[in-house]
Protein backbone atom coordinates (compact mmCIF):
# COMPACT_ATOMS: atom_id res chain seq x y z
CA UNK A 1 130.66 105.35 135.10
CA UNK A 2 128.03 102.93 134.31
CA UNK A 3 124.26 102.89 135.09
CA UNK A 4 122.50 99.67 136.92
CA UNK A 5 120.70 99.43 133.73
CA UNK A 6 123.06 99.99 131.25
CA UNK A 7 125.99 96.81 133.25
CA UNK A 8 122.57 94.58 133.48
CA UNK A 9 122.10 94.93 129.06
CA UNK A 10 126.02 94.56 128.88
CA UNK A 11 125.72 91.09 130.95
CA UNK A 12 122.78 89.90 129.87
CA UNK A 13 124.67 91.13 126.06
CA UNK A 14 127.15 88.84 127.33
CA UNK A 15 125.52 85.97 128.28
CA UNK A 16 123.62 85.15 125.58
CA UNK A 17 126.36 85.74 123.07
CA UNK A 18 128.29 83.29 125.18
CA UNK A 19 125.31 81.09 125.44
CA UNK A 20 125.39 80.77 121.23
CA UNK A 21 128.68 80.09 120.90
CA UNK A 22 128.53 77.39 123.02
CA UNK A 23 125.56 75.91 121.26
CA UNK A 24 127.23 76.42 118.20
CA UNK A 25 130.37 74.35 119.17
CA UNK A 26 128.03 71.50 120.84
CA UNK A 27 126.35 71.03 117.45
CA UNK A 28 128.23 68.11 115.52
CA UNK A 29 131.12 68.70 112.63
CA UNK A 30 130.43 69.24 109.23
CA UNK A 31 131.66 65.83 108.62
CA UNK A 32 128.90 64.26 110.73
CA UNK A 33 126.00 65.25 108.18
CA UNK A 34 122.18 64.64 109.36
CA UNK A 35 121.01 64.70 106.25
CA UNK A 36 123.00 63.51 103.19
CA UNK A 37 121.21 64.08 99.68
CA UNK A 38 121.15 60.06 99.35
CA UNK A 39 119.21 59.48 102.21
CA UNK A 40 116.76 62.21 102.09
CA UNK A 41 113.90 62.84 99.37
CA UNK A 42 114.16 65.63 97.06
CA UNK A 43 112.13 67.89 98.39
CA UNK A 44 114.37 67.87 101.39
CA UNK A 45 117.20 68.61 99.71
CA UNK A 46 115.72 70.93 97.13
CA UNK A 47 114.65 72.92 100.43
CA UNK A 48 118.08 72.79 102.54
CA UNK A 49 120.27 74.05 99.46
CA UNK A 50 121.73 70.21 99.75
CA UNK A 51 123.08 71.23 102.89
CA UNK A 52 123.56 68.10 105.24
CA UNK A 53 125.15 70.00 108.21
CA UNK A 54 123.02 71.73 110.75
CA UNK A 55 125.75 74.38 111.23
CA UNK A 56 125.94 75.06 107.30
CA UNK A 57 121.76 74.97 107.47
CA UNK A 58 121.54 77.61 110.22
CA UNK A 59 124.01 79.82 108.02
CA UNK A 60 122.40 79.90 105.00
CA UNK A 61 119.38 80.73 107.10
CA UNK A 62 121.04 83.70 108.95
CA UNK A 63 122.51 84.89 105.85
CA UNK A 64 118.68 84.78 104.81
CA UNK A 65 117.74 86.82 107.55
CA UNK A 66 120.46 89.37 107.49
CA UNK A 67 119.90 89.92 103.87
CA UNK A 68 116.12 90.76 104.54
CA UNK A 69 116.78 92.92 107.11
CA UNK A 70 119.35 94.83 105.25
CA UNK A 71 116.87 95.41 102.49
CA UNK A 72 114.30 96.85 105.28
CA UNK A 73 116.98 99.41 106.53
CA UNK A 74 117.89 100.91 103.00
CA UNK A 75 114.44 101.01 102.09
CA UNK A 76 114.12 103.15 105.63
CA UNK A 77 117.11 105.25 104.69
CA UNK A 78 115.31 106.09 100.99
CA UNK A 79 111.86 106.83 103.57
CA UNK A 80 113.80 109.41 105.53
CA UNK A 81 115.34 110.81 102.43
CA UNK A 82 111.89 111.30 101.16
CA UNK A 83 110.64 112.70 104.45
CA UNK A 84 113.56 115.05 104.62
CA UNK A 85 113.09 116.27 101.05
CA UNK A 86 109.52 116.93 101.75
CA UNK A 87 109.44 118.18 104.84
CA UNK A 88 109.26 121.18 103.16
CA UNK A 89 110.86 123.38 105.96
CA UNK A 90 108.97 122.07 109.02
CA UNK A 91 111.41 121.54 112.01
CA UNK A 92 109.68 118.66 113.71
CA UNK A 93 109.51 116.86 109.92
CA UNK A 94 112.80 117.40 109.24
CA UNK A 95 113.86 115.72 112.94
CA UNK A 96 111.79 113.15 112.41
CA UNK A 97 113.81 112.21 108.98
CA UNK A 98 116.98 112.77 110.47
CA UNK A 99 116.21 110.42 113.22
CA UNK A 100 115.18 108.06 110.79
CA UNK A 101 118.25 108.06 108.88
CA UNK A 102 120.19 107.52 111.69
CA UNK A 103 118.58 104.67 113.31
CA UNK A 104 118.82 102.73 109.88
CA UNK A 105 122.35 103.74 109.15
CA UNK A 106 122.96 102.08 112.61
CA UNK A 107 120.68 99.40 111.51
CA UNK A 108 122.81 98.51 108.41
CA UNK A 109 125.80 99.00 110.25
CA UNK A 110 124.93 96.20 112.67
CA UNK A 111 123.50 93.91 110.28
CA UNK A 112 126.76 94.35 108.46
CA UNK A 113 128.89 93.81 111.56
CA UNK A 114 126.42 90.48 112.63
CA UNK A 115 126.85 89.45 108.80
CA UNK A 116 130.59 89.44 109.51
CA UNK A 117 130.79 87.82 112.88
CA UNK A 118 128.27 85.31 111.78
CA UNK A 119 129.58 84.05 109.28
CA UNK A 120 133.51 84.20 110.58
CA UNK A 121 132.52 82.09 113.71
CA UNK A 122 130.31 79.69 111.84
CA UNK A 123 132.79 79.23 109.03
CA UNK A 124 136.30 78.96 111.44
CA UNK A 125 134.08 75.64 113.13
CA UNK A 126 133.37 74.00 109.75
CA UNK A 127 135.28 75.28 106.84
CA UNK A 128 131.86 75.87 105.22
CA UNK A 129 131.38 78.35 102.86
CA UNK A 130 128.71 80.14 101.49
């Protein structure tokens, strides 16, 4: 049913995932602030959002991340619409664009999903919201 290769991804899958959620739940609660806006100069907190939680701090910076990412996978989709449209009739063109599509419809599909589970997990430890 399944490959060597394909069970070795699937654990290794697995292991880190499990490996992040357990450094997730070892970092301190939101209560337990590093860095208050008080304590810190303004610069700090002008850079963190005011965020004094590492856990709200690593959020914001995902959410960052995903957002970026998501803005590199339509701008692929409008690329293989372009290729597509002038590929002018050429089958190799055309599969190229196709491919391309694909891959970032996937792409924004799992930056969706990641966006989801991200923020679900992070937010059901803390109550922090973005």
């Amino acid at each position: 049913m399944f490959n060597k290769q394909t069970l070795k991804q699937a654990l290794i899958v697995f292991g880190l995932t499990l490996g992040a959620l357990t450094l997730v739940s070892a970092f301190p609660v939101a209560s337990a602030a590093l860095i208050s806006p008080s304590d810190s100069p303004s610069s700090i907190v002008e850079a963190t959002g005011g965020e004094g939680s590492i856990r709200a701090l690593v959020l914001r910076i995902i959410n960052f991340a995903l957002g970026f990412l998501g803005i590199v996978a339509v701008i692929m989709v409008i690329y293989g619409g372009v290729t597509y449209v002038t590929a002018a009739g050429a089958d190799e063109q055309i599969g190229n664009a196709k491919k391309i599509i694909l891959y970032a419809v996937v792409g924004i599909i799992i930056i969706l999903l990641s966006f989801a589970i991200i923020n679900t997990v992070l937010q059901a430890g803390t109550g922090v919201t973005q």
